[in-house]
C-alpha atoms as a PDB file:
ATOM      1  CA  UNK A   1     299.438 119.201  10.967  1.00  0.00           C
ATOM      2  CA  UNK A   2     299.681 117.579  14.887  1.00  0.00           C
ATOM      3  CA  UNK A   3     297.144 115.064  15.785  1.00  0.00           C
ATOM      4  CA  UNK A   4     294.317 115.740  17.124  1.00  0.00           C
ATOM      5  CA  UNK A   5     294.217 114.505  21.328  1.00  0.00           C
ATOM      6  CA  UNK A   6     292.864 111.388  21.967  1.00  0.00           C
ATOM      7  CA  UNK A   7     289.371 112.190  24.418  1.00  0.00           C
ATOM      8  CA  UNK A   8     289.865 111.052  27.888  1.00  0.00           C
ATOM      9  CA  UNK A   9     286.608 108.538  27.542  1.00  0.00           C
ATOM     10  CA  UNK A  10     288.833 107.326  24.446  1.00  0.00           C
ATOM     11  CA  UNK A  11     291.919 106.686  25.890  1.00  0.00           C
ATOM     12  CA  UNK A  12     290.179 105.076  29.400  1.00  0.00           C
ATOM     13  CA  UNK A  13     288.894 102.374  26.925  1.00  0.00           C
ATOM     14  CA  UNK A  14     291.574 101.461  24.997  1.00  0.00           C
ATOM     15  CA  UNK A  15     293.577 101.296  28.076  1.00  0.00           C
ATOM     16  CA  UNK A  16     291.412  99.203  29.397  1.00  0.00           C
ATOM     17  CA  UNK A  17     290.850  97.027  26.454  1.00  0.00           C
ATOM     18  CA  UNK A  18     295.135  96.882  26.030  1.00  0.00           C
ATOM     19  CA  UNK A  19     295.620  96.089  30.197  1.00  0.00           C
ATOM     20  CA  UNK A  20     293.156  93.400  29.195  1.00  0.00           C
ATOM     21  CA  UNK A  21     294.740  91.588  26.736  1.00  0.00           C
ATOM     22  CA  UNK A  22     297.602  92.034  28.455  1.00  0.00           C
ATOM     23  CA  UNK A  23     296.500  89.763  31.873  1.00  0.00           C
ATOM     24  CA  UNK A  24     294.124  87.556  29.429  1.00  0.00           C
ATOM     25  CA  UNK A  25     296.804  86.787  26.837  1.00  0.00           C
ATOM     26  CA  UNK A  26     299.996  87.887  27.934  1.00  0.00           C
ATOM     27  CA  UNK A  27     300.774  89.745  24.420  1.00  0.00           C
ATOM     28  CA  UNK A  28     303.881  91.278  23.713  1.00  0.00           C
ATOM     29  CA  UNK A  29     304.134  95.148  23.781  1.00  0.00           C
ATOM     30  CA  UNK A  30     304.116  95.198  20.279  1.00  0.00           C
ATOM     31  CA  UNK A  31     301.192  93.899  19.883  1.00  0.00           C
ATOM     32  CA  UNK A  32     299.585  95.903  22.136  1.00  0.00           C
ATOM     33  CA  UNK A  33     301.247  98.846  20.412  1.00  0.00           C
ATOM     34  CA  UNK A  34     299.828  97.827  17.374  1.00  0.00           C
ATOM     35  CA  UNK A  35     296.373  97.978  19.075  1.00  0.00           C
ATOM     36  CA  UNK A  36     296.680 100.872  20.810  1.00  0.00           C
ATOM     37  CA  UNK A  37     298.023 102.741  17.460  1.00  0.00           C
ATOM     38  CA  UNK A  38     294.717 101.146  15.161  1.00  0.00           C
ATOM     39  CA  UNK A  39     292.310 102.015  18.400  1.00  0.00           C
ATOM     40  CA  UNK A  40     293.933 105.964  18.607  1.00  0.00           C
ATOM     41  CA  UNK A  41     293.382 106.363  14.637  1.00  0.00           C
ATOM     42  CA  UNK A  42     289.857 105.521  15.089  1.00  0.00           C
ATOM     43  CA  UNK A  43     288.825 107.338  17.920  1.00  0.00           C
ATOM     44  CA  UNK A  44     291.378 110.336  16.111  1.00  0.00           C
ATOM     45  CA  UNK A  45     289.451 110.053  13.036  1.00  0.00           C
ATOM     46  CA  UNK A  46     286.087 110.018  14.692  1.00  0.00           C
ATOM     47  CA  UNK A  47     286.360 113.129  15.988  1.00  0.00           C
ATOM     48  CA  UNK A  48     286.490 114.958  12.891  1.00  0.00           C
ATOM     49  CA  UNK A  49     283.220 113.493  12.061  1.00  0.00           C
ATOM     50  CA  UNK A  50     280.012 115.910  12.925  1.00  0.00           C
ATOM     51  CA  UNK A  51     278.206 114.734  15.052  1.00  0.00           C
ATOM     52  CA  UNK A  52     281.462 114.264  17.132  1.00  0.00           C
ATOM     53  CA  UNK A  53     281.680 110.473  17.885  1.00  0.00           C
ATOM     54  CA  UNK A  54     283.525 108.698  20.434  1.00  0.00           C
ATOM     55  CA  UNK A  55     284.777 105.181  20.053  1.00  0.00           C
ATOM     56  CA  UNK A  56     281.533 103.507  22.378  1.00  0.00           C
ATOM     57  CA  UNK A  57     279.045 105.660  20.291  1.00  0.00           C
ATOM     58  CA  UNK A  58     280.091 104.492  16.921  1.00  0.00           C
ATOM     59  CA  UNK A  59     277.740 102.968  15.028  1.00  0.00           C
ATOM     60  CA  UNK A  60     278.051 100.572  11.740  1.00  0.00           C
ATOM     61  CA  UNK A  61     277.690 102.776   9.067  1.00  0.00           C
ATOM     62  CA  UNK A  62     280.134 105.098  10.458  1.00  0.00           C
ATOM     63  CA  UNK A  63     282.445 102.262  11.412  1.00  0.00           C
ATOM     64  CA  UNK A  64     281.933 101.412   7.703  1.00  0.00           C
ATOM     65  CA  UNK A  65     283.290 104.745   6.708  1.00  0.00           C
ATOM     66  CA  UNK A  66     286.141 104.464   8.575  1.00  0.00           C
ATOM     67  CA  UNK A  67     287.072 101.226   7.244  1.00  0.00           C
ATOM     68  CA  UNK A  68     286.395 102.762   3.753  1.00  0.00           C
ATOM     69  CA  UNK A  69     288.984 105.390   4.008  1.00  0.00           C
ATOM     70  CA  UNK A  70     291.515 103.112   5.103  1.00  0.00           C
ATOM     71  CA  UNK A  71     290.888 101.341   1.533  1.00  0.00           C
ATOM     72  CA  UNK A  72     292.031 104.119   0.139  1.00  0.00           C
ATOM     73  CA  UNK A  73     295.401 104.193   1.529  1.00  0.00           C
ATOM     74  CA  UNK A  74     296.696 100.973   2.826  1.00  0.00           C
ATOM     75  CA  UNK A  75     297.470  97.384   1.103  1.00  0.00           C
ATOM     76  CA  UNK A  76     294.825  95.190   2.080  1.00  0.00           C
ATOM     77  CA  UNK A  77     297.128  93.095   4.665  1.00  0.00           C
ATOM     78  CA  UNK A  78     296.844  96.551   6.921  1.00  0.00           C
ATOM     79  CA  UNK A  79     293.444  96.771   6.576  1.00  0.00           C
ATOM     80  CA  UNK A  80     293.048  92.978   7.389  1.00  0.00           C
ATOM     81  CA  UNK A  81     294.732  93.950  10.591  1.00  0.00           C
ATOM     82  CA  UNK A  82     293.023  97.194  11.452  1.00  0.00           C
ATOM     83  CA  UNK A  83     289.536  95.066  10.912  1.00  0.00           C
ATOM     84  CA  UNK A  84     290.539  92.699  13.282  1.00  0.00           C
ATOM     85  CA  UNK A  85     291.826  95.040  16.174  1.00  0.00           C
ATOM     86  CA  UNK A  86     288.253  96.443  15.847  1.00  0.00           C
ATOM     87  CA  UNK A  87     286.955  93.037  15.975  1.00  0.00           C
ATOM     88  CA  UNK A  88     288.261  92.640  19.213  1.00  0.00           C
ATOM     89  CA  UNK A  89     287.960  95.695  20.137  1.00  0.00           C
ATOM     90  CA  UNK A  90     284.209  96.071  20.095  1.00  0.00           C
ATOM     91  CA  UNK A  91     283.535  92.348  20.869  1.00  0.00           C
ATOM     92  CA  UNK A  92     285.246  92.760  23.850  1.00  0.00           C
ATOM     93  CA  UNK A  93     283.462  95.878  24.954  1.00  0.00           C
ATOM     94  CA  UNK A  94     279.748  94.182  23.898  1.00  0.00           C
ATOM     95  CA  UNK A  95     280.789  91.461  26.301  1.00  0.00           C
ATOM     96  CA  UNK A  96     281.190  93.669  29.048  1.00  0.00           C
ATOM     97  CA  UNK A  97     278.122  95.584  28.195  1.00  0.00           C
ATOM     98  CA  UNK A  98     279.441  98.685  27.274  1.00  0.00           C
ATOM     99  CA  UNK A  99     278.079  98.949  24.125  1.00  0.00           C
ATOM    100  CA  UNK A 100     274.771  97.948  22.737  1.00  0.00           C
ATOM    101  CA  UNK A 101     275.919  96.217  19.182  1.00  0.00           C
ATOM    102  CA  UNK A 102     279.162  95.242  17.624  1.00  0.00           C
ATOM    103  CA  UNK A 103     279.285  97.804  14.745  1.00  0.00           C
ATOM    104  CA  UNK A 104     282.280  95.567  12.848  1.00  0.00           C
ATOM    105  CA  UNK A 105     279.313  92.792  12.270  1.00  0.00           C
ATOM    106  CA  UNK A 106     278.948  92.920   8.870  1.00  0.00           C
ATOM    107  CA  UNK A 107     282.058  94.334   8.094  1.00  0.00           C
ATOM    108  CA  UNK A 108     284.317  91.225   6.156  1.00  0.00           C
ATOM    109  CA  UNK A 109     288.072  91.420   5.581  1.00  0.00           C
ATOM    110  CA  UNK A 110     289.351  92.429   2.069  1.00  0.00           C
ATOM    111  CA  UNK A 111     290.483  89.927  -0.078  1.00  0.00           C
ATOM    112  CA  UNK A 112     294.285  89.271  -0.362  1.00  0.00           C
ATOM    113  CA  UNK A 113     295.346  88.696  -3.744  1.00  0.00           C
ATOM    114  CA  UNK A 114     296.440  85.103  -5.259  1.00  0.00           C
ATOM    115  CA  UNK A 115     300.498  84.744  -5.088  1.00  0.00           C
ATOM    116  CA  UNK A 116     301.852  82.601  -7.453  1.00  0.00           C
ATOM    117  CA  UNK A 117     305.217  80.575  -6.158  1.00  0.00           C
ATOM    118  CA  UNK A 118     308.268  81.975  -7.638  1.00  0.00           C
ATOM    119  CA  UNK A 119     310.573  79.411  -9.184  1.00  0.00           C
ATOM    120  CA  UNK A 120     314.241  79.813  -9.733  1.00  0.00           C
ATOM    121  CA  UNK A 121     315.345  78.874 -13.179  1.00  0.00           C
ATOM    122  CA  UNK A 122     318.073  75.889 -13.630  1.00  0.00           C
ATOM    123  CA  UNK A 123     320.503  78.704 -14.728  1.00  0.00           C
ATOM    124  CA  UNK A 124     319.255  81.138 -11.558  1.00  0.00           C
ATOM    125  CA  UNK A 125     319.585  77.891  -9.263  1.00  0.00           C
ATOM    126  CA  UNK A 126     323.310  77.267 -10.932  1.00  0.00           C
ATOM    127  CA  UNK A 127     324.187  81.432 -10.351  1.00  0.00           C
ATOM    128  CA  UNK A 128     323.284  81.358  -6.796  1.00  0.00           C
ATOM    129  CA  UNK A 129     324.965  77.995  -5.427  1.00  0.00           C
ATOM    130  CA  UNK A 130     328.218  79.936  -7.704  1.00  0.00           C
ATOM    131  CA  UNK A 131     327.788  83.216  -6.113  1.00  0.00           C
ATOM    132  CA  UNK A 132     329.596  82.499  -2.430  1.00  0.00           C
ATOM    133  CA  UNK A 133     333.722  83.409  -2.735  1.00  0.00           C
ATOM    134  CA  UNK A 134     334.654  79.689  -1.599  1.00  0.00           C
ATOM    135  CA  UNK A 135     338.375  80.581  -0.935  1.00  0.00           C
ATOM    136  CA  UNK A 136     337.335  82.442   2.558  1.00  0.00           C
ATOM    137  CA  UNK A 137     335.868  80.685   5.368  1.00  0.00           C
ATOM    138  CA  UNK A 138     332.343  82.568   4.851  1.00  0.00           C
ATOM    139  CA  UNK A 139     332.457  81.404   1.601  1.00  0.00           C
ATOM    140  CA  UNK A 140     332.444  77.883   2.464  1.00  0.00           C
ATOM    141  CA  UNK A 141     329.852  78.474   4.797  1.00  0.00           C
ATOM    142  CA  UNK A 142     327.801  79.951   2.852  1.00  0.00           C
ATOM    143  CA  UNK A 143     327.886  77.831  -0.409  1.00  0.00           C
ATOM    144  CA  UNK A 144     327.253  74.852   2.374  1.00  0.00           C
ATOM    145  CA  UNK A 145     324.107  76.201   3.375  1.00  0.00           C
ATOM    146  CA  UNK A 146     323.085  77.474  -0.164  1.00  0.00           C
ATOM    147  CA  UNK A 147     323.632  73.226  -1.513  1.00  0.00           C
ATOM    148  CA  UNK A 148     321.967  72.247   1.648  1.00  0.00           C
ATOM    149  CA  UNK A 149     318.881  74.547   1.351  1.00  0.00           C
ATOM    150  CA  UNK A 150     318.631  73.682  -2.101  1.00  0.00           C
ATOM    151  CA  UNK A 151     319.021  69.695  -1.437  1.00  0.00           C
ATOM    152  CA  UNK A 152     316.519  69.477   1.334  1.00  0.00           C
ATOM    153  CA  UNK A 153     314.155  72.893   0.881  1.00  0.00           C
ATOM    154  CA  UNK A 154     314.633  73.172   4.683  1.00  0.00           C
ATOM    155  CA  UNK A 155     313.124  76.680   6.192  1.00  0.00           C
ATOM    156  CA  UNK A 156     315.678  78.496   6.847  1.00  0.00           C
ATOM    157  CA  UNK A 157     315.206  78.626  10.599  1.00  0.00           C
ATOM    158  CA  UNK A 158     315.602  74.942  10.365  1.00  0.00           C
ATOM    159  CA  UNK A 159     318.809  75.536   8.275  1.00  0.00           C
ATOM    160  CA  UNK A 160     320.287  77.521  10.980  1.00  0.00           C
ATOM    161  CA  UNK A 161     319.378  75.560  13.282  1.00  0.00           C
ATOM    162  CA  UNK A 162     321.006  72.331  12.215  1.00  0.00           C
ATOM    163  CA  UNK A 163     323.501  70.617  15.114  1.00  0.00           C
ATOM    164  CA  UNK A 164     326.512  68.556  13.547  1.00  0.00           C
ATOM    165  CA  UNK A 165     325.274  65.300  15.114  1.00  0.00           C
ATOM    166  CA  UNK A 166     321.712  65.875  13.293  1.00  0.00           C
ATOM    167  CA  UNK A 167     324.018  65.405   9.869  1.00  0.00           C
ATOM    168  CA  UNK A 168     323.475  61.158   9.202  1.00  0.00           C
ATOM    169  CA  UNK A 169     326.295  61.399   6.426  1.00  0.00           C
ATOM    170  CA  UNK A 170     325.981  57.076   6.280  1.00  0.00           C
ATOM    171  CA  UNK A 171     322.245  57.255   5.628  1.00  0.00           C
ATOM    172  CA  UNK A 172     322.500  60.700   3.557  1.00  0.00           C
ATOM    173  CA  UNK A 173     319.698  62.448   5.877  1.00  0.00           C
ATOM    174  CA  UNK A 174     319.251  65.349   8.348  1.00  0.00           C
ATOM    175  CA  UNK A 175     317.281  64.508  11.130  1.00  0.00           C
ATOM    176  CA  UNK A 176     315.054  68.208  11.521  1.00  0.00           C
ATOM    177  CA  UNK A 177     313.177  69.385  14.039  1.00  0.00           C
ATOM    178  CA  UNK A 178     310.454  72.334  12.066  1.00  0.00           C
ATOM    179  CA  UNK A 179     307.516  74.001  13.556  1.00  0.00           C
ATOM    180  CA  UNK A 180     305.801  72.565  16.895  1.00  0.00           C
ATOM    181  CA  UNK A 181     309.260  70.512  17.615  1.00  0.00           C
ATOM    182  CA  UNK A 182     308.044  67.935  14.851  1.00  0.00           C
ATOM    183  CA  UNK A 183     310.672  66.216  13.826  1.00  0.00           C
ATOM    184  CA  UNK A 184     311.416  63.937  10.152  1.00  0.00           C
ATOM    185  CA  UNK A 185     313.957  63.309   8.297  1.00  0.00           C
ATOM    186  CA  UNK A 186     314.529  64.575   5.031  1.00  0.00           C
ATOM    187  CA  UNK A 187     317.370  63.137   2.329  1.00  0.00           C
ATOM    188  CA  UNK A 188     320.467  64.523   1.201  1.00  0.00           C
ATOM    189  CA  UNK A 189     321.978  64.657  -1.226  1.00  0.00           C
ATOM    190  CA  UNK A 190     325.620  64.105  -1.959  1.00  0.00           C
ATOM    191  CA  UNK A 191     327.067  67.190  -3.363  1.00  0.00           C
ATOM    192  CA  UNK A 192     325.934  69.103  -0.587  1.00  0.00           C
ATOM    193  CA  UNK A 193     326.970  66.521   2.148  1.00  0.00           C
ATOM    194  CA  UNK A 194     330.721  66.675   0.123  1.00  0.00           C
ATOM    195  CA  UNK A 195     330.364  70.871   0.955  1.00  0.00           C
ATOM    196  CA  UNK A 196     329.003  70.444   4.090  1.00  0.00           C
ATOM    197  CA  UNK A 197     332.509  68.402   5.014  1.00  0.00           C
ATOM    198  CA  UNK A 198     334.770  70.546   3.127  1.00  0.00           C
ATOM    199  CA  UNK A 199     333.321  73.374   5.276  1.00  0.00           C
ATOM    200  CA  UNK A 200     334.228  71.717   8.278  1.00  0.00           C
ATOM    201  CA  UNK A 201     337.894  70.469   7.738  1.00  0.00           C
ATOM    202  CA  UNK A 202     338.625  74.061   5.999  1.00  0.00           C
ATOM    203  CA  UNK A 203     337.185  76.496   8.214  1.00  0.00           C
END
């Protein structure tokens, strides 16, 4: 079944509201794609709604509804992000007068779920640092990284990241530079310093 057209009223205001974040925040298109798409399936789904309503002339409890059918179809992480675009959305516009009252007031973000850590078993742990074919080049590579991720639990975007000279093999560190350009140093231990030098004189 095609979509039904966004309404020209619609579509000025989330144009608006995207150009807007744009200048104010400098977001990348797709985040402003992501926007847009949340802001079209509202004002979409509105107008199947009698009376017709248009994205301005929503109230709460109809806001409400909307966020109620999304529970029905989506994890809550996508809901969690289609509450927030029409946060911002409708914040926005009460700030610049154009509506009355932020309908998304009352309306709180689902609850995500507790995640347990997952923790590899000594024999798992044993299987994976195995599992690289050491007599090719890759190989040693990869059964490098594998000792050193699993020596240092280093992100892997710091593991990939890693410079020769940040190696300290005398002081058994690695000198690591992680999120905000913090840097520490973090031991090492010897089995994966001995793969990290066979990598080098082999490959």
């Amino acid at each position: 079944m095609a979509e039904l057209p966004l309404g020209a009223g619609d579509l000025a205001e989330i144009d608006a509201f995207c150009d807007a974040l744009w200048l104010e925040d400098g977001l990348a298109k797709t985040s402003l794609a992501s926007y847009r798409g949340d802001l079209a399936h509202l004002a979409r789904w509105l107008r199947t709604q009698a009376p017709v309503h248009s994205l301005l002339t929503a109230d709460e409890v109809v806001v409400m509804r909307f966020v109620a059918t999304l529970a029905r179809t989506l994890r809550a992480t996508s809901q969690a992000r289609y509450i927030s675009t029409l946060r911002r959305f409708y914040r926005f516009m009460l700030a610049r007068g154009r509506v009355l009252a932020d309908p998304t007031l009352k309306i709180s973000l689902p609850g995500k779920p507790s995640r347990l850590p997952k923790v590899l078993s000594e024999r798992q742990v044993e299987a994976l640092l195995a599992a690289p074919e050491i007599g090719s080049s890759l190989g040693l590579r990869d059964r490098a990284m594998l000792e050193t991720l699993y020596a240092t639990g280093l992100r892997v975007a710091e593991l990939v990241g890693l410079r020769l000279h940040e190696v300290n093999y005398e002081m058994g560190v690695v000198r690591v530079f992680g999120k905000g350009s913090k840097e520490r140093m973090v031991p090492l231990r010897q089995e994966a310093m001995d793969w990290v030098r066979r990598y080098l004189r082999a490959a």
